[in-house]
Protein backbone atom coordinates (compact mmCIF):
# COMPACT_ATOMS: atom_id res chain seq x y z
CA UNK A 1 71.06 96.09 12.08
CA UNK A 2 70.28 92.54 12.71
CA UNK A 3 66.56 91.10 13.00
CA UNK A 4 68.07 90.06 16.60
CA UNK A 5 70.57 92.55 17.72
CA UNK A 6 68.33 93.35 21.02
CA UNK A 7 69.07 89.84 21.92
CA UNK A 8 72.34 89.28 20.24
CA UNK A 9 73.93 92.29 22.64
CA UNK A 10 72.61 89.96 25.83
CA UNK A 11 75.98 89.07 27.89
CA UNK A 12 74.38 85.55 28.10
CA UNK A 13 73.84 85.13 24.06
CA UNK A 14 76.10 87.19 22.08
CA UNK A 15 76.94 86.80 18.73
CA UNK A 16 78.22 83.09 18.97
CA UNK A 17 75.14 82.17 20.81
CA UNK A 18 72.54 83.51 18.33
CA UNK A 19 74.53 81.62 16.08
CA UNK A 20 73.97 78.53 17.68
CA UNK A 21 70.28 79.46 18.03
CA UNK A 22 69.99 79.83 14.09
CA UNK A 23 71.40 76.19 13.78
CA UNK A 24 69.03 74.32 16.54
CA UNK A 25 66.05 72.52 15.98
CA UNK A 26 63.32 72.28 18.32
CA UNK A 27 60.25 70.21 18.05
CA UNK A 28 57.26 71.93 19.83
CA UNK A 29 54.65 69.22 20.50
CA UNK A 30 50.88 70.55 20.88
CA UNK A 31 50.16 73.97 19.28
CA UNK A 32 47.19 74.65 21.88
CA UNK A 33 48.14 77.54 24.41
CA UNK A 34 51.18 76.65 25.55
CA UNK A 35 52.70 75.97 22.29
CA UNK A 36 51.12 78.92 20.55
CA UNK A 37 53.22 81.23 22.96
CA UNK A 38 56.18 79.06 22.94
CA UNK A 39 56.41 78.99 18.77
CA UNK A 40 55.85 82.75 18.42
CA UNK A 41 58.78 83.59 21.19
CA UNK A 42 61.04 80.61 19.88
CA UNK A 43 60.50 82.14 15.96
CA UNK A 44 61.45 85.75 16.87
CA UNK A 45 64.28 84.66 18.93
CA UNK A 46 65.91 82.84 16.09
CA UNK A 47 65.69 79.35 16.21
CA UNK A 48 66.35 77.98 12.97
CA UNK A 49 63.79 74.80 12.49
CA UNK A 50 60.82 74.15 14.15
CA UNK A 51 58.84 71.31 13.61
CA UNK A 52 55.38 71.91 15.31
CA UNK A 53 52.73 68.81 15.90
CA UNK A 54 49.24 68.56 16.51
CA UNK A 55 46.40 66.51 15.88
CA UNK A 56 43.63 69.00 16.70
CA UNK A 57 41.65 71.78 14.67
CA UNK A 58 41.10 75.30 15.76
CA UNK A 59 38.42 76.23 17.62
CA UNK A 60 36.03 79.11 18.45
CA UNK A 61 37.18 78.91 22.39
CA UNK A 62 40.83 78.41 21.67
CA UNK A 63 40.99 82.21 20.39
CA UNK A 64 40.76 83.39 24.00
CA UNK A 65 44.52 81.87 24.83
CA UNK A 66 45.79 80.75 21.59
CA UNK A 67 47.48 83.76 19.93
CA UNK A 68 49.00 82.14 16.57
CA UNK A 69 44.99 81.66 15.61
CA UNK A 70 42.06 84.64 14.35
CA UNK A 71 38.92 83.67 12.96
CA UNK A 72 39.16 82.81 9.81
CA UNK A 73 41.98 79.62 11.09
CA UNK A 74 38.17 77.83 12.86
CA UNK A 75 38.57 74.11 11.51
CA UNK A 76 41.87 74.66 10.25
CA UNK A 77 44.75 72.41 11.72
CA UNK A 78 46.42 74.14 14.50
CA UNK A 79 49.84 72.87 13.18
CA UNK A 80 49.04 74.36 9.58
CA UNK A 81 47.64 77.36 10.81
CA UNK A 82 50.29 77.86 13.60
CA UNK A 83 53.17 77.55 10.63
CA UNK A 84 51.03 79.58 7.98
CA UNK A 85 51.48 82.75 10.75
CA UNK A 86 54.93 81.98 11.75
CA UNK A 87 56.20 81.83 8.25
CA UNK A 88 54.76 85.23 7.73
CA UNK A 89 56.80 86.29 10.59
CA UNK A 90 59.72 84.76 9.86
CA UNK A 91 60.57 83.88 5.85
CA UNK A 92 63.95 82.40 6.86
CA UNK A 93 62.37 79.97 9.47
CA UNK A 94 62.80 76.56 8.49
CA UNK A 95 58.77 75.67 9.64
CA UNK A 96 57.74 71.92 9.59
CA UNK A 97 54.53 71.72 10.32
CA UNK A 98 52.83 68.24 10.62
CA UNK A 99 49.23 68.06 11.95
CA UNK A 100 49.53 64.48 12.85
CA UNK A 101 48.92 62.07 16.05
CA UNK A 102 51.88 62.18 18.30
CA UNK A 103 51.85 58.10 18.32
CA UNK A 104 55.14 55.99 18.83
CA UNK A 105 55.80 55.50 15.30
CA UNK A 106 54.99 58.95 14.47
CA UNK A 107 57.59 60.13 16.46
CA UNK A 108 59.97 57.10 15.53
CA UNK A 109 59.84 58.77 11.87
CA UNK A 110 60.69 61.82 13.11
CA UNK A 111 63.92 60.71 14.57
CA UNK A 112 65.09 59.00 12.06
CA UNK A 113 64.51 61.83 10.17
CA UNK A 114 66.90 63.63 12.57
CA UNK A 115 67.07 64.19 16.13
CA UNK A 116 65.97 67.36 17.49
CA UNK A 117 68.27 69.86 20.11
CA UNK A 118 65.07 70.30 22.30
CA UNK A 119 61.45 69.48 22.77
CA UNK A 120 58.40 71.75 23.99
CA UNK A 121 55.83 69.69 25.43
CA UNK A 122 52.80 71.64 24.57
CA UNK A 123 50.49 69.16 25.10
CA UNK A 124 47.40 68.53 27.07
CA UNK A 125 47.52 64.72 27.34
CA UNK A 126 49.25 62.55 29.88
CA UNK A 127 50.18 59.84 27.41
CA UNK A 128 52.06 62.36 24.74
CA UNK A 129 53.61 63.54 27.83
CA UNK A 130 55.24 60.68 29.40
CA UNK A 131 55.70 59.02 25.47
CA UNK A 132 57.98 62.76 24.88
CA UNK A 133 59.63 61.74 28.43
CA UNK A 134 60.59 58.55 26.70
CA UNK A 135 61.80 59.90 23.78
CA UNK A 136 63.73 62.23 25.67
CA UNK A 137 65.40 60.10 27.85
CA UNK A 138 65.91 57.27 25.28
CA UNK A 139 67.43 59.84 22.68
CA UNK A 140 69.47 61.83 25.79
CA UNK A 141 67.18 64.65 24.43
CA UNK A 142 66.02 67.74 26.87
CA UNK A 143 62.47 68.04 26.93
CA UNK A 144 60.88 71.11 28.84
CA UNK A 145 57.78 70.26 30.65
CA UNK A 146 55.15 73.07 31.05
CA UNK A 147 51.38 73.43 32.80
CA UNK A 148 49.05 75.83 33.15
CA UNK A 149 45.78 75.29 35.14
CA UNK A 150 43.45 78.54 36.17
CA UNK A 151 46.18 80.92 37.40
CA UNK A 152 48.74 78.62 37.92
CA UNK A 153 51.79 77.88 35.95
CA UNK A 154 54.25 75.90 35.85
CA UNK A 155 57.55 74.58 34.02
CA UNK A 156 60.80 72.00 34.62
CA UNK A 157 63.00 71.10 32.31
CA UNK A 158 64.37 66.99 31.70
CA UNK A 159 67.78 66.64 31.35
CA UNK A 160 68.89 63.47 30.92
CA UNK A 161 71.78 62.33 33.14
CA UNK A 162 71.37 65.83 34.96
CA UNK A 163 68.10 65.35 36.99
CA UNK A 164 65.35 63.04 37.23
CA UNK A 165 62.49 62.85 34.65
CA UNK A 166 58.56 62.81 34.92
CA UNK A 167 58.26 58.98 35.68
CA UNK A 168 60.72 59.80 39.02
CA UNK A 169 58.59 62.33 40.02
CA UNK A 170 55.10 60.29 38.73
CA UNK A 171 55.79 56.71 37.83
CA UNK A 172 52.67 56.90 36.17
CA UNK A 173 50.24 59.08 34.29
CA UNK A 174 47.20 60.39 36.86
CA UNK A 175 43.92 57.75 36.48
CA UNK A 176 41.40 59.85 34.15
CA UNK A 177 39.22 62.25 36.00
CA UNK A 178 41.41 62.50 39.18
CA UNK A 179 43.22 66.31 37.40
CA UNK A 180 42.17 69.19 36.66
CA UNK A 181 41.79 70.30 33.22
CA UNK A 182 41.11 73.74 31.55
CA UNK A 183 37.91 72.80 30.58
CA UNK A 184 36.87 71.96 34.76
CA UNK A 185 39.10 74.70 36.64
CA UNK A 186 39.19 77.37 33.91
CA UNK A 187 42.55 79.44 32.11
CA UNK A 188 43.44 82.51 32.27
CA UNK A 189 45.59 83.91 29.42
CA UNK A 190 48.19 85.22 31.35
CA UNK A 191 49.14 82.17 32.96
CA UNK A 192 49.74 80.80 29.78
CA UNK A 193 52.06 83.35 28.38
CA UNK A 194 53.96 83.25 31.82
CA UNK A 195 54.28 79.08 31.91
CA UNK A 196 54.92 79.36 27.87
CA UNK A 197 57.78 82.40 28.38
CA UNK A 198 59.41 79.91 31.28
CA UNK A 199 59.70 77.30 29.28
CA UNK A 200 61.28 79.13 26.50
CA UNK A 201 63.54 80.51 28.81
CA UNK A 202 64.80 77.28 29.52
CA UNK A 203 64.67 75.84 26.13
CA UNK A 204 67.08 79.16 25.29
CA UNK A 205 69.15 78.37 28.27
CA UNK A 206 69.91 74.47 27.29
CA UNK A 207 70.76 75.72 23.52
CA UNK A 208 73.20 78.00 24.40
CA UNK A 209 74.71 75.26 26.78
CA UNK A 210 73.56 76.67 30.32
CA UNK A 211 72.21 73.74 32.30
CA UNK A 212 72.76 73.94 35.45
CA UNK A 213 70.56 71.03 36.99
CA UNK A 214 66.66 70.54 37.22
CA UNK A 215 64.61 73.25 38.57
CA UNK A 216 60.73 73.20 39.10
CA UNK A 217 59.58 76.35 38.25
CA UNK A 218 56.00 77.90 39.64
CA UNK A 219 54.01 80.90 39.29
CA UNK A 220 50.26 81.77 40.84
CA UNK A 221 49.82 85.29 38.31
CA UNK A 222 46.72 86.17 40.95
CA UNK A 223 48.09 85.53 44.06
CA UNK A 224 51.07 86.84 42.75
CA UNK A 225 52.81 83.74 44.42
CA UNK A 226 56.44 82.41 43.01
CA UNK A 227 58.65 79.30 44.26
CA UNK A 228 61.63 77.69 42.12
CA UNK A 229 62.82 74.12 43.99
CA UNK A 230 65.84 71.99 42.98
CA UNK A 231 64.54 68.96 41.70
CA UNK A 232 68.02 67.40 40.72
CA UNK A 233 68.05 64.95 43.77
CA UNK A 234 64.61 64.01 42.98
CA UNK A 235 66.45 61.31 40.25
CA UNK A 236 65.55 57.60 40.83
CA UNK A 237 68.02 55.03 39.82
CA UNK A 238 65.13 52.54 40.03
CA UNK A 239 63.06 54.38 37.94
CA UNK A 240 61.47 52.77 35.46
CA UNK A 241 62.60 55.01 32.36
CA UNK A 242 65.94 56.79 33.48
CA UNK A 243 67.32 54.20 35.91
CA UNK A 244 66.10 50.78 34.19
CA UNK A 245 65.68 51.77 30.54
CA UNK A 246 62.08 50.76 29.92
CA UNK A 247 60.28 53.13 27.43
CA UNK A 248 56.95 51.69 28.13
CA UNK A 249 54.87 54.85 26.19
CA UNK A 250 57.23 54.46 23.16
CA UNK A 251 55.15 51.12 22.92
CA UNK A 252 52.98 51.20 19.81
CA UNK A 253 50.82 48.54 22.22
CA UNK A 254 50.26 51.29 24.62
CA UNK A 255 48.97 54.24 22.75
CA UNK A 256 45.01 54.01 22.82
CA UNK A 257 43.29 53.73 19.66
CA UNK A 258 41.13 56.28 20.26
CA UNK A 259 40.85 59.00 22.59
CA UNK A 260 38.20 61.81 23.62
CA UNK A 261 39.43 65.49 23.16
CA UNK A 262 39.81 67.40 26.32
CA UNK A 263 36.00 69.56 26.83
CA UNK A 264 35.44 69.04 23.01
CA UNK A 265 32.62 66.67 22.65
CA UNK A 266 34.78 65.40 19.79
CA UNK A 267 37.09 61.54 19.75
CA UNK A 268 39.72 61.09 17.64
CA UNK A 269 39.93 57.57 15.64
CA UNK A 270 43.87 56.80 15.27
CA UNK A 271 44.76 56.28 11.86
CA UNK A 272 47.77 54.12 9.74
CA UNK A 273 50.71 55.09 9.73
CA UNK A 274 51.90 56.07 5.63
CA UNK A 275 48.61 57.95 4.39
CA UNK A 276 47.02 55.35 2.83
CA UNK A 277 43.54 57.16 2.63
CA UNK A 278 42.47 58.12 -0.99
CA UNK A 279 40.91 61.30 0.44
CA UNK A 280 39.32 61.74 -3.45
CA UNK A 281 37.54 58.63 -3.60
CA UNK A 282 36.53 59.09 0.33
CA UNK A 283 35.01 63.02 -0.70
CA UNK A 284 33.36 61.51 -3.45
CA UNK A 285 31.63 58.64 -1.24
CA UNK A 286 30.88 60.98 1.93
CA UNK A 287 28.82 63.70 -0.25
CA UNK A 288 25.86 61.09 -0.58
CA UNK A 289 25.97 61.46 3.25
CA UNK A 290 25.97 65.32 3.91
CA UNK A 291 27.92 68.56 2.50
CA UNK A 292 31.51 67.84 2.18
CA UNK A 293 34.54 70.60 2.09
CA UNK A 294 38.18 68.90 1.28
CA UNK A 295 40.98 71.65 1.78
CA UNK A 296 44.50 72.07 3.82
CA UNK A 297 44.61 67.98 3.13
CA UNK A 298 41.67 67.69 5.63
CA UNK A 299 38.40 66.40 4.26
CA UNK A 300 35.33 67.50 6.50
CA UNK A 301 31.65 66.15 6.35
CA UNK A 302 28.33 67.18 8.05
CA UNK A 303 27.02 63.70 8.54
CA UNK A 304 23.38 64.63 8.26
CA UNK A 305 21.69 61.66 9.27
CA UNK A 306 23.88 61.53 12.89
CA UNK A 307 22.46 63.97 15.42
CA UNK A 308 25.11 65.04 17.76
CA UNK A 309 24.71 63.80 21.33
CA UNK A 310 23.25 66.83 22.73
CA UNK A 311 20.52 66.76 20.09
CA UNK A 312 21.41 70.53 18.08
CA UNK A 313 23.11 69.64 14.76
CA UNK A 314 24.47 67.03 13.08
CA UNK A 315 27.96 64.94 13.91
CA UNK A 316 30.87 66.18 11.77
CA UNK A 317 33.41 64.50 10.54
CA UNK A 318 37.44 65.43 9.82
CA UNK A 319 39.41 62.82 8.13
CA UNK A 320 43.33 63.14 7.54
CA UNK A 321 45.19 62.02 4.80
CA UNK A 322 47.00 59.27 7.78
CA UNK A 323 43.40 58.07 7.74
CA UNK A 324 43.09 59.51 11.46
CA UNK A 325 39.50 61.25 11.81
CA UNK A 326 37.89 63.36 14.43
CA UNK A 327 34.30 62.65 15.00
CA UNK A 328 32.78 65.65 16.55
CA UNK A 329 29.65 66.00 18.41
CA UNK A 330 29.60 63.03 20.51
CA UNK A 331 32.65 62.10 23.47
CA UNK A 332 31.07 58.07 23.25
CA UNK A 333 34.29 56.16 22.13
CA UNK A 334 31.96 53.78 20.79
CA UNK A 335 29.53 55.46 19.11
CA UNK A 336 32.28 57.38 17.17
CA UNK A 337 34.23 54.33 16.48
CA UNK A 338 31.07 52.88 14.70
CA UNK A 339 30.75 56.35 12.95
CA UNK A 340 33.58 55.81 11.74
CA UNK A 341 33.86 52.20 10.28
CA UNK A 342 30.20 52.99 8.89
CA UNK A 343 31.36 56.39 6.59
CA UNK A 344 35.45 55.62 6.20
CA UNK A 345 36.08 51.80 6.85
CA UNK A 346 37.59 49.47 9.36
């Protein structure tokens, strides 16, 4: 018996359709909550590549929600760690895990590498978000949208041509400060899995060729509230993305250089495109400045002689073989910035 017959035996899948599962590729963008649910349910259903992204590390408070993680993945790159435990899950999975910036050209490399049959936005940034909507409608590309704030969740899925995309619904991203974020309102883990299991659902139902429009999907798990709403007429032919054709987040002019990590007291400095760091000779220079670790391509530093901004320890850096580096310890964008020309260069 088949690793999938419980799902192969669904009226709606079948044999034919778990074939066509085994053949997709999905790109899962942001291996945080969200994505961490949606890899582990897209894996054991079959789907025959993912390619998971993420620019972030594991942390201690990501273990409450984050299910591909245990201890011993702390400092790790959530991409690498995510793929580590979904290869042991899966050994036939075609995992491609890249613990990268999700930047314009970054994702420009990935589609010339070849175009993906879905995306999972997994991410907790407005700019990735409306940049994937880009991508998406540029490359006539689903993309399935999902949120999760306190008990909330929620999911809708882009179709291009079908329905209308974010920018119809929100020309633009929300001004900083003005949403709710994890961090300020709270999670609970069961939101998550509900918002993540949605949006698989609908990533399953667009592979196996069962669109049938654009649907808002939302779910209170306390209040034990539920309301679906038809968002296809909600499409703008003046829009800005899907009526006119103007992929403003696909930009390289209008990704931010830098950028402070949601509740983190941590920035991350963008890197260059190509990995041009010589993470060697960068370990070598960095040890006259504090302990030094360099493993799963990430070279870490306790930079001894910066005291983090709330005064206990020391600033930390992470430096990628892309050159990108998270400063942690401080959420100035100019302090890190100068942390980061003085100990890796300009």
């Amino acid at each position: 018996m088949s690793r999938h017959h419980r799902q192969a035996i669904l009226p709606m899948v079948g044999a034919g359709g778990q074939d066509r599962l085994s053949r997709a590729h999905v790109w899962i963008v942001g291996c945080g909550a969200l994505g961490c649910a949606a890899a582990d349910q897209l894996a054991r259903a079959g789907i025959g590549t993912l390619t998971l992204i993420d620019r972030d590390v594991v942390d201690l408070t990501n273990l409450q929600r984050q299910t591909l993680f245990v201890e011993r993945d702390i400092d790790r790159p959530k991409a690498s760690a995510a793929g580590d435990r979904l290869r042991a899950l899966d050994s036939t999975l075609d995992l491609r895990a890249s613990d990268a910036d999700c930047t314009p050209a970054f994702v420009e490399q990935l589609i010339d590498a070849g175009k993906p049959d879905a995306i999972l936005d997994g991410t907790d940034s407005f700019q990735t978000r409306y940049l994937l909507n880009d991508v998406a409608v540029r490359e006539r590309i689903p993309l399935v949208y999902g949120g999760v704030i306190a008990t909330h969740a929620m999911c809708m899925a882009v179709v291009p041509k079908r329905g209308p995309c974010l920018r119809c619904i929100e020309p633009a991203p929300p001004k900083p400060g003005t949403v709710e974020t994890c961090d300020t309102a709270g999670v609970l883990a069961a939101a998550v899995q509900i918002a993540a299991s949605m949006q698989v659902s609908e990533v399953l139902r667009l592979l196996l060729g069962e669109a049938d429009g654009s649907w808002l999907i939302e779910q209170d798990v306390w209040d034990r509230t539920h309301r679906r709403i038809d968002m296809t007429a909600a499409r703008d032919e003046s829009c800005l993305c899907c009526g006119l054709g103007r992929y403003e987040f696909l930009d390289e002019r209008s990704t931010p250089p830098s950028v402070v990590l949601c509740g983190r007291g941590a920035v991350q400095i963008a890197g260059c495109v190509g990995g041009t760091i010589d993470m060697g000779s960068l370990n070598d220079r960095l040890r006259a400045h504090g302990p030094t670790t360099h493993e799963d391509s990430v070279l870490r530093c306790t930079l001894l002689a910066e005291r983090a901004d709330d005064g206990a320890g020391s600033l930390s850096l992470m430096v990628f073989p892309d050159g990108r580096a998270l400063v942690r310890g401080t959420s100035d964008l100019v302090r890190a910035r100068a942390v980061y020309a003085r100990y890796v260069g300009t």
